[in-house]
C-alpha atoms as a PDB file:
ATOM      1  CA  UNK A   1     107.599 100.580  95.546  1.00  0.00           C
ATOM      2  CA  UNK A   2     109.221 102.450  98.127  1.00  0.00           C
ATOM      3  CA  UNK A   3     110.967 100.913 101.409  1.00  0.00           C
ATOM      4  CA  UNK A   4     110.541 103.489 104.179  1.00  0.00           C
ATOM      5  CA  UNK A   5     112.280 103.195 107.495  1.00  0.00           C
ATOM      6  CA  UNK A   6     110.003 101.969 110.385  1.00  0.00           C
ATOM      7  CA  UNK A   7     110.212 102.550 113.839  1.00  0.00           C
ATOM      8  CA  UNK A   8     109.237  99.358 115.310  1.00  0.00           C
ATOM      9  CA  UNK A   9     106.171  98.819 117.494  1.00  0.00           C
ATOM     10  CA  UNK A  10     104.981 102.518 116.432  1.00  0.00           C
ATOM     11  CA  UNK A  11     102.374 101.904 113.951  1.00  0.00           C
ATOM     12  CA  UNK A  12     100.302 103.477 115.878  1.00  0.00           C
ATOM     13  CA  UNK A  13     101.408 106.555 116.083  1.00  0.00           C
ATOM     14  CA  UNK A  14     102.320 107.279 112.154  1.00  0.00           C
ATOM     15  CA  UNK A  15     100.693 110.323 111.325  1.00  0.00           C
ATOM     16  CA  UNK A  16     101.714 110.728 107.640  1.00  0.00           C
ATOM     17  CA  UNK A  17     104.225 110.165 104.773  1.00  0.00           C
ATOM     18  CA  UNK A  18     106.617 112.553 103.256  1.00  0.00           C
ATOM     19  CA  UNK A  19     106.056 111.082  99.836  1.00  0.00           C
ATOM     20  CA  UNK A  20     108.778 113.447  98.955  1.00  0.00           C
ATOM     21  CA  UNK A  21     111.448 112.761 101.088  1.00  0.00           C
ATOM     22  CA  UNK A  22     110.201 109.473 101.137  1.00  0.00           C
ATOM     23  CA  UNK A  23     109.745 109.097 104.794  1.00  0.00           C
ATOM     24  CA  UNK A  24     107.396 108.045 107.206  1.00  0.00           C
ATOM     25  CA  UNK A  25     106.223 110.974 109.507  1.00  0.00           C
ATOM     26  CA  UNK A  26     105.263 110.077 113.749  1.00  0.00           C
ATOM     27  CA  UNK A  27     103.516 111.891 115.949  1.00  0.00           C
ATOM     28  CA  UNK A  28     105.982 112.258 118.761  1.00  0.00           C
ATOM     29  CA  UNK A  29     102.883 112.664 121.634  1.00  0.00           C
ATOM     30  CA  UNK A  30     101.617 109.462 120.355  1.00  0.00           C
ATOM     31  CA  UNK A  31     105.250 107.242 120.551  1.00  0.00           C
ATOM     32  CA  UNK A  32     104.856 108.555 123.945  1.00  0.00           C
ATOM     33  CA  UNK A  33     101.701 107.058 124.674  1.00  0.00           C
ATOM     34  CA  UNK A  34     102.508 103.899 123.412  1.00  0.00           C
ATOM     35  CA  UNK A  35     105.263 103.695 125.399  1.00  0.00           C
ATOM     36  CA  UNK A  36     102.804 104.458 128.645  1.00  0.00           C
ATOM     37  CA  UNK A  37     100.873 101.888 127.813  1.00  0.00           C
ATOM     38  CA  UNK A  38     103.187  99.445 127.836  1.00  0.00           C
ATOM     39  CA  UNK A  39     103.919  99.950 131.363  1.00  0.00           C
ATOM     40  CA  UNK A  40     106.801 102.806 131.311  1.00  0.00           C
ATOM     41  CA  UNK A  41     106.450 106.184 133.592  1.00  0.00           C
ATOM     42  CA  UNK A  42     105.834 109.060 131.224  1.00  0.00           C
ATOM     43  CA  UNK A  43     109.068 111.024 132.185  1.00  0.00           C
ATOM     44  CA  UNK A  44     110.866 107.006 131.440  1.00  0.00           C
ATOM     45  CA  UNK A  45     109.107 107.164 128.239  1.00  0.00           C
ATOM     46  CA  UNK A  46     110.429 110.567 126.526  1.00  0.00           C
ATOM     47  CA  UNK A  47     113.937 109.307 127.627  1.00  0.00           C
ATOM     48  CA  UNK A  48     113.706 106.753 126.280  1.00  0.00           C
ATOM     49  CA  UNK A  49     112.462 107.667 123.311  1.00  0.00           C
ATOM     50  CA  UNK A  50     114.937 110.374 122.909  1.00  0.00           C
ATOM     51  CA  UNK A  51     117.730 107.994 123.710  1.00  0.00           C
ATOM     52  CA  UNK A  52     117.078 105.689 121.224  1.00  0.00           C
ATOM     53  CA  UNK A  53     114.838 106.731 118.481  1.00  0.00           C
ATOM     54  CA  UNK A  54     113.912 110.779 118.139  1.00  0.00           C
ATOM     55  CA  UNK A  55     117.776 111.354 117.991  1.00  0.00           C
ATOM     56  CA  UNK A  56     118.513 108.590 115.466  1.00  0.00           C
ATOM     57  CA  UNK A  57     116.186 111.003 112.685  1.00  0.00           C
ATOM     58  CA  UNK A  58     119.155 112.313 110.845  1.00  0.00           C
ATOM     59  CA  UNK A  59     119.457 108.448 109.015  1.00  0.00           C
ATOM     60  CA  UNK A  60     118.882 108.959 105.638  1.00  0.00           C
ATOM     61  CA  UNK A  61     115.271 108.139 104.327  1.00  0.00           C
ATOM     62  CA  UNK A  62     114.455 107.771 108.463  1.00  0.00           C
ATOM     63  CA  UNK A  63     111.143 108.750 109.670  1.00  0.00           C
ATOM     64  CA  UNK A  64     110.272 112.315 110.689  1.00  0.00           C
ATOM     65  CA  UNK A  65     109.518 112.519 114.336  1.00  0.00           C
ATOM     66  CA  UNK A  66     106.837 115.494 115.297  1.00  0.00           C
ATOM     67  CA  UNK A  67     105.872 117.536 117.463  1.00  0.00           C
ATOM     68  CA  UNK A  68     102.284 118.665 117.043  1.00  0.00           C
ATOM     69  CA  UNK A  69     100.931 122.060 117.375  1.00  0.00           C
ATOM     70  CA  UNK A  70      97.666 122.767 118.888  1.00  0.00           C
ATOM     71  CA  UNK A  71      95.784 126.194 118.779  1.00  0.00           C
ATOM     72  CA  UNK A  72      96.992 126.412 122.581  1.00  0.00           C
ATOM     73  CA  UNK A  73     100.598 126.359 121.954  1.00  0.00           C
ATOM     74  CA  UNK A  74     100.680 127.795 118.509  1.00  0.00           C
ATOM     75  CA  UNK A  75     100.322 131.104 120.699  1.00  0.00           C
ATOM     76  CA  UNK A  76     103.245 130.537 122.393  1.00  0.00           C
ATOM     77  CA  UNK A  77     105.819 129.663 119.412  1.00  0.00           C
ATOM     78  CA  UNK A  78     104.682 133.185 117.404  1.00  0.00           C
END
């Protein structure tokens, strides 16, 4: 059985697994909300969040922190 790296308190937000890599995949939008409902200010949220966890992704077997892609933006990345 594999361990994967957590990030704590995000359950919510886990989107999928990278049975591959062997890592745990989050929905970045949803950390986010979790994070707002908690009590933080959305703009105190993504720093945190980008203090602490999103930038700590390059630990091997870490999770995978996403970004999703709607129809609406999709436009704008091509």
């Amino acid at each position: 059985m594999t361990n994967y790296l957590k990030a704590d308190g995000f359950d919510f937000a886990i989107i999928g697994v990278d049975t591959h890599q062997e890592r745990i995949i989050y929905c970045k939008q949803k950390m986010i909300e979790v994070l707002v409902l908690d009590g933080l200010e959305f703009d105190e949220a993504i720093e945190y969040l980008e203090s602490n966890t999103w930038n700590s992704s390059n630990i091997a077997n870490g999770p995978i922190y996403l970004h999703p892609i709607t129809s609406d933006n999709l436009n704008e990345l091509i």
